[in-house]
Protein backbone atom coordinates (compact mmCIF):
# COMPACT_ATOMS: atom_id res chain seq x y z
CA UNK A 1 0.00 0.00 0.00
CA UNK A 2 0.85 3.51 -0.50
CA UNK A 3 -0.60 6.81 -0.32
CA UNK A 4 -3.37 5.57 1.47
CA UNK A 5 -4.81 3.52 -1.51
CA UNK A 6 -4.25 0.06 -2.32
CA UNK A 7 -2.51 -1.17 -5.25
CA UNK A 8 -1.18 -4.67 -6.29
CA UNK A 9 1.82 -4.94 -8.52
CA UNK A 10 1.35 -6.85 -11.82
CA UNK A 11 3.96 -7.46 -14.58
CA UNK A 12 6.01 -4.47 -13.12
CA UNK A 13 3.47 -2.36 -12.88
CA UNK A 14 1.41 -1.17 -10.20
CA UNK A 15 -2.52 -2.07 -10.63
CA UNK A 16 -5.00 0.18 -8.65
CA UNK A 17 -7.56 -2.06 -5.44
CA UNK A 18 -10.63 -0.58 -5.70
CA UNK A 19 -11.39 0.38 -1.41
CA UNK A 20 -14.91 -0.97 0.09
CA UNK A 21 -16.23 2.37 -0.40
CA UNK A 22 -14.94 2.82 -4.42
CA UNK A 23 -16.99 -0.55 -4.70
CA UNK A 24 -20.12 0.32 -2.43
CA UNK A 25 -20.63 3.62 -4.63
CA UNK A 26 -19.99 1.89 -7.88
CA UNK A 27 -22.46 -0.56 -7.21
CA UNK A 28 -24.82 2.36 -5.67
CA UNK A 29 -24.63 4.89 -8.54
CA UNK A 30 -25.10 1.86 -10.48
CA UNK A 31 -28.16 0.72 -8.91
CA UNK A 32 -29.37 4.70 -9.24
CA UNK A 33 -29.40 4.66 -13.14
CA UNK A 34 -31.95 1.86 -12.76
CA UNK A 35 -34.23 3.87 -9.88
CA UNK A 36 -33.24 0.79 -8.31
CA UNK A 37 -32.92 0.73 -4.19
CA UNK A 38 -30.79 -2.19 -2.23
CA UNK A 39 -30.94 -3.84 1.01
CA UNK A 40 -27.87 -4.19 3.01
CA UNK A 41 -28.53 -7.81 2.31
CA UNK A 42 -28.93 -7.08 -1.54
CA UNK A 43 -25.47 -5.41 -1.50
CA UNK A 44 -23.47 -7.84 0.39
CA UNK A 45 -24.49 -9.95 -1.60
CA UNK A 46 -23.33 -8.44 -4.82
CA UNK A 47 -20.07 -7.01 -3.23
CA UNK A 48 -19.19 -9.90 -0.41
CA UNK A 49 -18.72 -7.18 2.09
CA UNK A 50 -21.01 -7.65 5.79
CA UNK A 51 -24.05 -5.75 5.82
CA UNK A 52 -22.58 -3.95 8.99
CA UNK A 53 -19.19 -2.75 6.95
CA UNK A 54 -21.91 -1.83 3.58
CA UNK A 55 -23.57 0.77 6.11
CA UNK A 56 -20.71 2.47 7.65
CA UNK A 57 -19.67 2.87 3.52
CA UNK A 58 -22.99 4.14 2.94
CA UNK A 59 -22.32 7.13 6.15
CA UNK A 60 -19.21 7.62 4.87
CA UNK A 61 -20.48 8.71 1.35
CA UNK A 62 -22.67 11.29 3.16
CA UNK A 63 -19.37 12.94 3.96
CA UNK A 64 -18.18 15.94 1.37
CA UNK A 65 -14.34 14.58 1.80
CA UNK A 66 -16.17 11.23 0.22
CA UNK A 67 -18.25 12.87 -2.38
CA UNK A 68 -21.52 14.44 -0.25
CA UNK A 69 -23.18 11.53 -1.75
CA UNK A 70 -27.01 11.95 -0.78
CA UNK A 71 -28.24 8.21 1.01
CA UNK A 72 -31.92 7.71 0.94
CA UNK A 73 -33.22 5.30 3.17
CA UNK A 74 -36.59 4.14 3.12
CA UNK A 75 -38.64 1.18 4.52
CA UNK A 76 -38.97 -1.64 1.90
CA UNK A 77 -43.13 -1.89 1.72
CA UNK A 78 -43.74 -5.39 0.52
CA UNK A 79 -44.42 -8.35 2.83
CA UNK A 80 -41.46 -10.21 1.24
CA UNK A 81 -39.03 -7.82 2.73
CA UNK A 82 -39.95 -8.94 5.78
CA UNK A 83 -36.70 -10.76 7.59
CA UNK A 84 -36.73 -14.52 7.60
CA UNK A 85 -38.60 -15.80 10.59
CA UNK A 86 -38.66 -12.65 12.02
CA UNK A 87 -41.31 -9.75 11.73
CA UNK A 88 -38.17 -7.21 11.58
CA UNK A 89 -38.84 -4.75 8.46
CA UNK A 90 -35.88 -4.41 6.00
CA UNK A 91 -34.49 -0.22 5.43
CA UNK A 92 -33.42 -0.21 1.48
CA UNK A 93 -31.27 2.75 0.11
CA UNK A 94 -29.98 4.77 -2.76
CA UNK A 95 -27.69 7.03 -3.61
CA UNK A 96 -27.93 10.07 -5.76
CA UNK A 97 -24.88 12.28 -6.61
């Protein structure tokens, strides 16, 4: 690592890492395009990341040294987002630059 950003040397060269919160946002702005929203569930899915890492990514994209992203959060309405075996109601987000 250097300069605070992670890189992996290939063939001599040095080959950018995207960070956790490069990745989160991708898949976010991505996501946005679409009008789509994701669960914390949705995106560690797609990304491997813990749902618990995913939010602090998502409060850290509120921040203007991280972009002043602006995270929606909403209640997901339909009975399937309901949490398995539990009556817990599941929080979807997106992300809007």
């Amino acid at each position: 690592m250097s300069g605070g950003r992670r890189e992996k040397r290939r063939e001599g060269r040095r080959e950018h890492m995207p960070t956790q919160l490069e990745i989160v946002r991708q898949v976010m702005l991505m996501a946005a395009q679409y009008d789509s929203w994701m669960t914390l569930e949705e995106l560690a899915r797609k990304t491997k990341f813990a749902e618990t890492s995913i939010s602090a990514q998502l409060r850290h994209l509120r921040k203007a040294e991280h972009g002043a992203f602006e995270v929606e959060k909403r209640r997901r309405a339909s009975d399937e987002a309901l949490r398995t075996n539990t009556r817990e109601r599941v929080w979807e987000y997106q992300v809007r630059g």
